[in-house]
Protein backbone atom coordinates (compact mmCIF):
# COMPACT_ATOMS: atom_id res chain seq x y z
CA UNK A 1 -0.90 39.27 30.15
CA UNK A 2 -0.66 39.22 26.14
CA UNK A 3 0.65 43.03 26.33
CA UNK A 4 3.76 41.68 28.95
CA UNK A 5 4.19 39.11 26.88
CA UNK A 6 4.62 41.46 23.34
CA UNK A 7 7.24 43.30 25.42
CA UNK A 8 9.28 40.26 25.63
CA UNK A 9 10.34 41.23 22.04
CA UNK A 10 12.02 44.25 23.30
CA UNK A 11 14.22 41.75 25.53
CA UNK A 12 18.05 42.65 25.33
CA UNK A 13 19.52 39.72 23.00
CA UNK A 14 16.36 38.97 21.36
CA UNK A 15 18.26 40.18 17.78
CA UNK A 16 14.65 42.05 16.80
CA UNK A 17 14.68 44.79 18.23
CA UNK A 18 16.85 46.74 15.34
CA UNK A 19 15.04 45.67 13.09
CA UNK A 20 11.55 46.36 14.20
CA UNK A 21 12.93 49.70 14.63
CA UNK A 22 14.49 49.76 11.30
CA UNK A 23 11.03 48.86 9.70
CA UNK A 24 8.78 51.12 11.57
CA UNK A 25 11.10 54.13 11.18
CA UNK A 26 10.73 52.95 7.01
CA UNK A 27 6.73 53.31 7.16
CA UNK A 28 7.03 56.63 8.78
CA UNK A 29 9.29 57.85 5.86
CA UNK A 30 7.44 56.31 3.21
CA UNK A 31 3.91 58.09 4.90
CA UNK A 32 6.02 61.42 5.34
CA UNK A 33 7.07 60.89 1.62
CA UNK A 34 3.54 59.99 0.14
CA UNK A 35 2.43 63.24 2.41
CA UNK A 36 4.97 65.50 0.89
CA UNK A 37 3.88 64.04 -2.94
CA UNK A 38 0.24 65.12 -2.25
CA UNK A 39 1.02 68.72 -0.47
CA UNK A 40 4.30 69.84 -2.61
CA UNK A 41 3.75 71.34 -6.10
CA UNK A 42 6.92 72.09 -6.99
CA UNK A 43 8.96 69.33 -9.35
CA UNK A 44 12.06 69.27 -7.10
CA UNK A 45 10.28 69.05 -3.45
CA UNK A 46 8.55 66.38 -5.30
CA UNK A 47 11.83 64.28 -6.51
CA UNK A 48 12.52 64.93 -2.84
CA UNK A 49 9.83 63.18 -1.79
CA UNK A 50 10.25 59.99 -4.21
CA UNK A 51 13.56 59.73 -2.84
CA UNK A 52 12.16 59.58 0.76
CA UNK A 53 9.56 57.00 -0.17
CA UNK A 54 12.29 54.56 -2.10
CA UNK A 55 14.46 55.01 1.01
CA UNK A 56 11.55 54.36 3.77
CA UNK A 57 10.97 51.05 0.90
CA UNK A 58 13.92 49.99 1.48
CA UNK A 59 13.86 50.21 5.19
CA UNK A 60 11.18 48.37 5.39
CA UNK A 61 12.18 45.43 3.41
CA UNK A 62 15.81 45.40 4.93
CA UNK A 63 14.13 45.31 8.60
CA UNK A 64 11.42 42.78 7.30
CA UNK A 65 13.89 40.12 5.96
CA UNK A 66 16.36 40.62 9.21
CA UNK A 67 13.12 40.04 11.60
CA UNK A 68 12.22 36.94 9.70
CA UNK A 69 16.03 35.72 9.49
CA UNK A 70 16.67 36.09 13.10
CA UNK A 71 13.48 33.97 13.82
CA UNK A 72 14.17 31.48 11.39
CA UNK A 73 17.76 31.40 13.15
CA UNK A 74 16.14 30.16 15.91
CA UNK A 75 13.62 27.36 14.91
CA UNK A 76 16.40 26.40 11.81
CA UNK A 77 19.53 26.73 13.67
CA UNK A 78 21.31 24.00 11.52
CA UNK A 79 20.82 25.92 7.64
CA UNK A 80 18.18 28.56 6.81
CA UNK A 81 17.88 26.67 3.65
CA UNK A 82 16.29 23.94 5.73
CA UNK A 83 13.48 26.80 5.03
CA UNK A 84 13.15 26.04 1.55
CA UNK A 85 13.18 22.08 2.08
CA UNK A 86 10.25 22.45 4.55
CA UNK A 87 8.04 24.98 2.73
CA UNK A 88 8.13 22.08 -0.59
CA UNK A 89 7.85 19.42 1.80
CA UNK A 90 4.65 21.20 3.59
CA UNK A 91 3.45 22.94 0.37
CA UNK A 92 4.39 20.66 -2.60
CA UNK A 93 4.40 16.92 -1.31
CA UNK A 94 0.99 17.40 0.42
CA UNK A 95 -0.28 17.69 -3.16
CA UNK A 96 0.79 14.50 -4.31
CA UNK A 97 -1.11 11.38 -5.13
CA UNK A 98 -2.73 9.53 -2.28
CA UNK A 99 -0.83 6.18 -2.40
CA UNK A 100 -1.09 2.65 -0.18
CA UNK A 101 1.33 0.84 0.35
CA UNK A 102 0.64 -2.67 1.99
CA UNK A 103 3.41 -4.81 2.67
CA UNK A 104 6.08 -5.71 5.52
CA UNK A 105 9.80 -6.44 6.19
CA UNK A 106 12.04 -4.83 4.48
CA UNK A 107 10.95 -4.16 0.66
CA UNK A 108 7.67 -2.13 2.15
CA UNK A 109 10.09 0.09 4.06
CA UNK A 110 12.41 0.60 0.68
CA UNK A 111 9.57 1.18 -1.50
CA UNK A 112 8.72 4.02 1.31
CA UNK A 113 11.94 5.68 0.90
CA UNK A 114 11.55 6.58 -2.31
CA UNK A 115 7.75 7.38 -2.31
CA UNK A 116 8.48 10.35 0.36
CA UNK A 117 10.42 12.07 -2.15
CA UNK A 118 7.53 12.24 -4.29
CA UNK A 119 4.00 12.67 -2.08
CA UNK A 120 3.67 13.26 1.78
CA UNK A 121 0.07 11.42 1.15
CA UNK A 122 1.34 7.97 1.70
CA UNK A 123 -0.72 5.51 3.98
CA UNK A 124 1.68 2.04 4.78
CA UNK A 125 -0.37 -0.93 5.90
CA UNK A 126 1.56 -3.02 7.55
CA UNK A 127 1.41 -6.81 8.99
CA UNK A 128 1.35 -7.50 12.23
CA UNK A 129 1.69 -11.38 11.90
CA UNK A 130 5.44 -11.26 12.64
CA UNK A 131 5.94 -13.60 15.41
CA UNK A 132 10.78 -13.95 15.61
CA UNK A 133 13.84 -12.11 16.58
CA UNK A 134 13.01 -9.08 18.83
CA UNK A 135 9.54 -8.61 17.73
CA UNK A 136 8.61 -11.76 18.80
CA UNK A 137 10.54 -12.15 22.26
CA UNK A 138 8.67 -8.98 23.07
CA UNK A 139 5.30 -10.13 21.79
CA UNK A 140 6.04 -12.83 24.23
CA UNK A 141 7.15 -11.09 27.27
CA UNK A 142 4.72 -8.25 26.96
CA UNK A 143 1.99 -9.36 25.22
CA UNK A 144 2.17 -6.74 22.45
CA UNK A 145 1.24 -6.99 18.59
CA UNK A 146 5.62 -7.25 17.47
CA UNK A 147 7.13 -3.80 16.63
CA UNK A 148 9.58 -4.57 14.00
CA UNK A 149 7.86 -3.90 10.71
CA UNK A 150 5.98 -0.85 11.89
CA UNK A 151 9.28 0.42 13.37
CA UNK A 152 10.83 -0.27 9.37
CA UNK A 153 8.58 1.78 8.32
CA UNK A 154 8.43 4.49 10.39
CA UNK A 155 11.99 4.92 10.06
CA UNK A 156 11.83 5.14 5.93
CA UNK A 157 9.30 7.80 6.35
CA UNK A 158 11.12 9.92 8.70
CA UNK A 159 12.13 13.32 8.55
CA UNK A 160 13.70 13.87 11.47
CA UNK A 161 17.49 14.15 12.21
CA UNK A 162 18.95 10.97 10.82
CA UNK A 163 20.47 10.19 14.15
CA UNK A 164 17.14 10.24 15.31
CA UNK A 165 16.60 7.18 12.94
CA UNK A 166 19.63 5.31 13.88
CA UNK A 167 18.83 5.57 17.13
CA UNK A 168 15.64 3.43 16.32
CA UNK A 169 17.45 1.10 14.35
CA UNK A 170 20.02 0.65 17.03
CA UNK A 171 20.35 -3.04 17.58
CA UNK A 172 21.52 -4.34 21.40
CA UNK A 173 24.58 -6.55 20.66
CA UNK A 174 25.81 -7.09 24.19
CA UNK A 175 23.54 -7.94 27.76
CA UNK A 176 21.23 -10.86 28.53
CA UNK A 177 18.07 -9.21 27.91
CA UNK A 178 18.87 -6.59 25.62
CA UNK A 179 20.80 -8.61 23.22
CA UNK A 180 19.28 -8.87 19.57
CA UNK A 181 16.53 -5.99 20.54
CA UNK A 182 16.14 -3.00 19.10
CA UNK A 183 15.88 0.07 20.05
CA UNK A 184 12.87 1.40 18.19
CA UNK A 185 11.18 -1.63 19.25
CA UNK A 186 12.02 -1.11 23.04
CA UNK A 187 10.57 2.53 22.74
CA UNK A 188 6.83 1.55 20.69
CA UNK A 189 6.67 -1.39 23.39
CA UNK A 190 7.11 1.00 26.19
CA UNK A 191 4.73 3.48 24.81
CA UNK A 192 1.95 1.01 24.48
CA UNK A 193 2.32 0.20 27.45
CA UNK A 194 1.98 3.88 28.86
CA UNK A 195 -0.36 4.94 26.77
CA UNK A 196 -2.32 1.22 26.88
CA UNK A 197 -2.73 1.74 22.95
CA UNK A 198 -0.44 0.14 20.62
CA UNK A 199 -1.72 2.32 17.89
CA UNK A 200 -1.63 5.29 19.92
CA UNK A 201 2.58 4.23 20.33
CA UNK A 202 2.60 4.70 16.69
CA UNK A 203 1.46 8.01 16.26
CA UNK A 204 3.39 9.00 18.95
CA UNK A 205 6.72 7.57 17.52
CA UNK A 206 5.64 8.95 14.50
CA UNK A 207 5.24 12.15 15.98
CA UNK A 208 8.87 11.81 17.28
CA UNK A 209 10.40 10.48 13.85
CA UNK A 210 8.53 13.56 12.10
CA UNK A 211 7.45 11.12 9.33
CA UNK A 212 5.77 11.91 6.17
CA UNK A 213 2.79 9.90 5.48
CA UNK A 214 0.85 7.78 8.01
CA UNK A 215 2.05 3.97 9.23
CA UNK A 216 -0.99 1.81 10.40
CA UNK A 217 -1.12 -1.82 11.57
CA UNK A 218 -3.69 -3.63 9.07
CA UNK A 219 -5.17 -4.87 12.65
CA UNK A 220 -4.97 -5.04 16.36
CA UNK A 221 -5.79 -7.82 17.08
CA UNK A 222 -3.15 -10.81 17.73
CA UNK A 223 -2.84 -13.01 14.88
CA UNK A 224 -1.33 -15.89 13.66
CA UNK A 225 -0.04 -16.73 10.51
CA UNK A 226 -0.79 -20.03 9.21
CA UNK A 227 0.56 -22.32 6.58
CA UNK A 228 -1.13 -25.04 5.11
CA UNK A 229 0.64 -27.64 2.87
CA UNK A 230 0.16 -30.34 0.14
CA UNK A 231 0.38 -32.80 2.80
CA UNK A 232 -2.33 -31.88 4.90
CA UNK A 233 0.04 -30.36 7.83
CA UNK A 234 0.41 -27.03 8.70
CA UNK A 235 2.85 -24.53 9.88
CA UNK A 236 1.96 -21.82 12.75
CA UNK A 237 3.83 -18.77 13.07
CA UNK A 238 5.26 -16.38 10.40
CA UNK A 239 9.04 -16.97 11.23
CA UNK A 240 8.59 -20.84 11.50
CA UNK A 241 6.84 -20.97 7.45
CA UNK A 242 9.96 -20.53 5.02
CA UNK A 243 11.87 -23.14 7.60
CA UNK A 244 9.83 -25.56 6.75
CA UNK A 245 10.73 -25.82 3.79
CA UNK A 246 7.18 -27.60 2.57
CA UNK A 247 5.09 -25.95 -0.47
CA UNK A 248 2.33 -23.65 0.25
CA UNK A 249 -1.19 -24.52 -0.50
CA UNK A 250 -2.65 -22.08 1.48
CA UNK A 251 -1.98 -19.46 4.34
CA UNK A 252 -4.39 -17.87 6.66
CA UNK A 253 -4.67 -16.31 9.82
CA UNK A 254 -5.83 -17.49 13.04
CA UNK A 255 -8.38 -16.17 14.38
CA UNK A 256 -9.63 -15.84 11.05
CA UNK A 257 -12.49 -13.30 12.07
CA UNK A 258 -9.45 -10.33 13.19
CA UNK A 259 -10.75 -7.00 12.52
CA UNK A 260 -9.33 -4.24 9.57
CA UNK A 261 -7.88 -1.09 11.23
CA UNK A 262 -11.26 1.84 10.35
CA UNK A 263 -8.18 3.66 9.42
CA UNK A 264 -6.69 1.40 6.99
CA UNK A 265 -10.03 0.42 5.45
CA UNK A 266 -10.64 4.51 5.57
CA UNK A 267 -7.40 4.83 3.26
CA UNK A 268 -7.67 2.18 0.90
CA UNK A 269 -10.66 3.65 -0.51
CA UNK A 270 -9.44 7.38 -0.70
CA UNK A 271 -6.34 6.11 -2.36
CA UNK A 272 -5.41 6.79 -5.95
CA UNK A 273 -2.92 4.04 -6.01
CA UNK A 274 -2.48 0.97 -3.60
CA UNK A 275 0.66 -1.22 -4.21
CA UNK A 276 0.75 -4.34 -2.97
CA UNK A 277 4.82 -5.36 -1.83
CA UNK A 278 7.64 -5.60 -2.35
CA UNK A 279 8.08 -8.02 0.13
CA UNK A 280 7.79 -11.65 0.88
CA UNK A 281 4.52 -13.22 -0.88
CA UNK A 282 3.46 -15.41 2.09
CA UNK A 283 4.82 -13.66 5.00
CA UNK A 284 4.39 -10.31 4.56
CA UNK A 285 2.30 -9.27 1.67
CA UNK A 286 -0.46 -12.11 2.09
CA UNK A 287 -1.06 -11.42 5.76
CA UNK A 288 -2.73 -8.09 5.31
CA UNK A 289 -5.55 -8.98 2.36
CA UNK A 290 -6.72 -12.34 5.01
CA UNK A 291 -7.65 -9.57 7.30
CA UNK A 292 -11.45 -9.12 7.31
CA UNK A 293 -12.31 -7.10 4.73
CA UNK A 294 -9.51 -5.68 3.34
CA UNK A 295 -8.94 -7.67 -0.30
CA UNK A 296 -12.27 -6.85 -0.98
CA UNK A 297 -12.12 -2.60 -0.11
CA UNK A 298 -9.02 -2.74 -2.47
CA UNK A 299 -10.98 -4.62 -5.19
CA UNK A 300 -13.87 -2.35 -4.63
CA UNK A 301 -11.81 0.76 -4.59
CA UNK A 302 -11.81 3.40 -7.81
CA UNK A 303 -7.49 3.45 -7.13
CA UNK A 304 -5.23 1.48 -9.78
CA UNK A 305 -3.41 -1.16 -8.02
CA UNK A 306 -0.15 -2.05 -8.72
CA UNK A 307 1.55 -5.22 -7.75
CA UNK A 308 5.30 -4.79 -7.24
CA UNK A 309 6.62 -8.37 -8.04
CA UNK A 310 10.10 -9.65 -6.34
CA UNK A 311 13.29 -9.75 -7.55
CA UNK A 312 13.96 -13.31 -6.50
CA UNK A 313 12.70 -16.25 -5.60
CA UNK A 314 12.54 -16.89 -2.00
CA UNK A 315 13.53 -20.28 0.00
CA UNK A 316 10.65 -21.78 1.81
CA UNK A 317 8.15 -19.48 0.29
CA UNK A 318 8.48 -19.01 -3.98
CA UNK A 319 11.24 -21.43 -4.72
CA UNK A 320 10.47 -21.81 -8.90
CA UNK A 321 7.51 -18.74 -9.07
CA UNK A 322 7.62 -17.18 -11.96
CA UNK A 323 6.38 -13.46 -11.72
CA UNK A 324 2.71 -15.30 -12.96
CA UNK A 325 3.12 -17.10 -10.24
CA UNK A 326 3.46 -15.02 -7.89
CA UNK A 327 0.16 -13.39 -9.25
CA UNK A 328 -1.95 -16.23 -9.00
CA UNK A 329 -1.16 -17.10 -5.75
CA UNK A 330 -2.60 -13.31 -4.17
CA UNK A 331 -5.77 -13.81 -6.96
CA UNK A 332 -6.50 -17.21 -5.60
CA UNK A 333 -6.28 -15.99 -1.87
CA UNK A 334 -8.37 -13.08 -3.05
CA UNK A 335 -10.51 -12.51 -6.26
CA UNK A 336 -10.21 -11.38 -9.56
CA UNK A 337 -9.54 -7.60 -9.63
CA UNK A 338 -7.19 -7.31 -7.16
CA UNK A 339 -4.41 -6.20 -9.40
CA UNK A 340 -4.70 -3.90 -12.36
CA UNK A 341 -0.71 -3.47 -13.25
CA UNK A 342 2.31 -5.93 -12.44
CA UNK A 343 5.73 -4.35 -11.94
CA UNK A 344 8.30 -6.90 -13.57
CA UNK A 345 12.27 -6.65 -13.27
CA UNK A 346 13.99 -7.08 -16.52
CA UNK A 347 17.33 -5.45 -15.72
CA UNK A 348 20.06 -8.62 -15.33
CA UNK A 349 21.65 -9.26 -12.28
CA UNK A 350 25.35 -9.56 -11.82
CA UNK A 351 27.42 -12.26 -12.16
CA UNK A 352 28.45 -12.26 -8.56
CA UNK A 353 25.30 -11.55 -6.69
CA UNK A 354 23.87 -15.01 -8.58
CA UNK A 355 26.37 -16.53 -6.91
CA UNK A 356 25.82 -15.21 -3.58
CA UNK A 357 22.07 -15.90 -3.68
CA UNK A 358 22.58 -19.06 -4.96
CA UNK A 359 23.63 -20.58 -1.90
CA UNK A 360 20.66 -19.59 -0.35
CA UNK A 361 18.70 -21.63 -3.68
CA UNK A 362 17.45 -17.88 -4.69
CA UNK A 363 17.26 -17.64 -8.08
CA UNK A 364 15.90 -14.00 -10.52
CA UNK A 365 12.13 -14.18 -10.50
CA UNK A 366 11.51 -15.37 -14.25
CA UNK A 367 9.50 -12.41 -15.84
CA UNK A 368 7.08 -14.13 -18.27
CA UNK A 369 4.86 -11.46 -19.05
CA UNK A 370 2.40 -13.84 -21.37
CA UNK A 371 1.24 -15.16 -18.17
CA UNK A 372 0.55 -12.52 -16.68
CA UNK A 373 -1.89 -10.88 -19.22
CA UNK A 374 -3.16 -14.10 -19.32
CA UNK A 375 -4.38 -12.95 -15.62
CA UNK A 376 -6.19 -9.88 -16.96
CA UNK A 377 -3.29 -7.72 -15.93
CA UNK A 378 -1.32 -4.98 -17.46
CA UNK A 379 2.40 -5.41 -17.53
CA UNK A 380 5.02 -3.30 -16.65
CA UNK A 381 8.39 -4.35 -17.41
CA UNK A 382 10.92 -1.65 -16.11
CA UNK A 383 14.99 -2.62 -15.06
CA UNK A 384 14.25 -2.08 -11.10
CA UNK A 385 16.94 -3.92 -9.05
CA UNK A 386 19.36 -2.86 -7.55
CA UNK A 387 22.60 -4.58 -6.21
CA UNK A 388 24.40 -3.31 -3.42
CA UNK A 389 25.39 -5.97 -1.13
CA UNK A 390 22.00 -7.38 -1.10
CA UNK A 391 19.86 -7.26 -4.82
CA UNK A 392 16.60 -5.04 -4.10
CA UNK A 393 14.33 -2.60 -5.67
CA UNK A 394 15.61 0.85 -6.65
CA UNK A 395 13.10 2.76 -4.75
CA UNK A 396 13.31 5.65 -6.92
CA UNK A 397 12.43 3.90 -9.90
CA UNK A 398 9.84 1.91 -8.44
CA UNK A 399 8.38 4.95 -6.87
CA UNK A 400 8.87 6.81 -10.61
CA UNK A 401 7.02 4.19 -11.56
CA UNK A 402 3.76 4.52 -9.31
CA UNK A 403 4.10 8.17 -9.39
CA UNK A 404 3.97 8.40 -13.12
CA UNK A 405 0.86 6.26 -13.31
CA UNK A 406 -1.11 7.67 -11.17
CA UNK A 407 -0.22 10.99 -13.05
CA UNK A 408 -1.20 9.27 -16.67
CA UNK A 409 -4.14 7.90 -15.08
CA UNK A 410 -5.56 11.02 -13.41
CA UNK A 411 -4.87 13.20 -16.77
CA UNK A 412 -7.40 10.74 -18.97
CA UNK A 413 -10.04 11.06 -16.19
């Protein structure tokens, strides 16, 4: 059976043939040449000879290259140099630091883009507490952990054909049912339910989006997120917190005894670096570290952790935090040692994005850096925001940022 199928290579149109020709017919000149080196004496039958061997060289390589572009042709039929991107992206990104990411919404999945420039090695854990818009209607109707935030990030680490990712980010405007629903969130619903494993839906969809790095749910179990105020009263559900517009004591998650991903817990302490954010304090940072054990394996871990502090303050969550704030809010949910570095943004914001954001009463997150060493952390301050449309992290320079750390960090080990 194996010798039919090498005689498929001898297929008219297979664009080989030639060339496999072309290369054996070099190896028999450069043996005949070699042959005629060893047997001739005289000077000119031996020039002869050289000339044979350069030629059969030459042959060789020719028919070599032509065999490997034709079959490159066919797996790379957009751009041979697609080669060249995937050999670096195999070879050279798989070296890279071993970074975590924990996070949600949409500053996890812009940090992402950046990082994938830099390491393949990237682990996101991601919250699964996410309970409005499409995520939760289909948490509802199908009794699955909500898609959205995994589906973020899945589509920041792809490396597929960027169609591939609109198509997941494809929102339904029109229909009864569909309306408001993504795409991507349709397709990881439908494979959990095939497969009856919502974590086996993500490593199939990641499998589909060709991603680079790993996205994991920080658990599977169905959670809660839970608010508790001043007042006494609390808030359930993740979407319902910043409308309440009430200051946060305290959040947690109900049931409080959910269970860490082995995977994520697995990562966090192989990691060089684990970042905690961008992203919303209380909604989407917060919800991971009240998962079982996780706060402490990232206190416990030998990586550097970085905390990536927001831009702005945020309505119904942060309204007044400074960046110290912000700090002392994951240290008194946690423990002391949860954060080695702060990120701080000291670049200005423009005129006309303060505007904007002030109608929504977000205001630049003051950076007062005395408070946080205060907090036994290092500070860096770094101009990271960016203002197109919306004011967010540059994720190159944020991901510079890790990248270079863990590079200074490793080199004084």
């Amino acid at each position: 059976m194996k010798i039919l199928k090498a005689f498929k290579w001898l297929y008219p149109g297979m664009w080989v043939k030639r060339w496999i020709l072309l290369t054996v017919f070099g190896v028999i000149m450069i043996s005949m040449g070699f042959v005629m080196v060893l047997l001739e004496q005289h000077t000119k039958n031996k020039t002869f000879a050289g000339i044979i061997i350069i030629l059969g060289i030459l042959a060789v390589v020719t028919g070599i290259k032509r065999i490997i572009k034709s079959l490159v042709a066919v797996f790379l039929p957009q751009s041979e140099d697609d080669l060249v991107d995937k050999v670096y992206k195999k070879r050279v990104l798989e070296k890279g630091p071993k970074i975590v990411v924990i996070g949600g919404g949409t500053g996890l999945a812009t940090l992402l883009r950046g990082l994938k420039e830099y390491t393949s090695n990237i682990t996101a854990i991601v919250t699964v507490a996410d309970d409005g818009g499409s995520s939760g209607r289909l948490r509802k109707d199908f009794d699955v952990l909500p898609p959205g935030d995994i589906r973020n990030c899945l589509v920041a680490l792809a490396d597929a054909e960027p169609l591939v990712g609109k198509l997941f980010q494809f929102r339904f405007e029109e229909g009864t049912e569909l309306a408001g629903h993504n795409f991507g969130n349709l397709f990881i619903t439908a494979l959990s339910k095939v497969t009856g494993d919502f974590d086996a839906a993500i490593k199939e969809s990641s499998k589909v989006l060709a991603i680079r790095g790993r996205v994991l749910p920080s658990t599977l179990d169905k959670v809660n997120l839970v608010a508790e105020h001043p007042d006494g009263s609390e808030t359930v559900g993740e979407s319902l917190i910043p409308k309440s517009f009430k200051t946060i004591k305290r959040i947690h998650l109900r049931p409080a005894n959910c269970r860490p991903t082995d995977e994520a817990l697995d990562a966090i302490r192989k990691a060089d670096v684990i970042a905690l954010g961008p992203g919303s304090l209380y909604t989407s940072i917060m919800p991971n570290l009240m998962v079982g054990r996780i706060y402490q394996e990232i206190i416990n871990s030998k990586a550097v952790k970085i905390y990536i502090c927001n831009v702005m303050t945020q309505k119904g969550e942060t309204e007044d935090y400074k960046a110290s704030d912000h700090l002392r809010a994951i240290i008194d949910h946690t423990a002391q040692g949860i954060v080695d570095y702060c990120v701080i943004n000291t670049a200005k914001i423009k005129p006309e994005m303060l505007e904007k954001y002030k109608t929504e009463e977000a205001y630049p997150v003051i950076p007062d850096t005395d408070n946080l060493k205060k907090l036994k952390c290092k500070v860096i301050e770094a101009h990271i925001a960016k203002s197109e449309g919306y004011v967010r992290h540059d994720p190159d320079k944020v991901s510079k940022i890790i990248v270079d750390l863990a590079a200074s960090l490793k080199n004084t080990k």
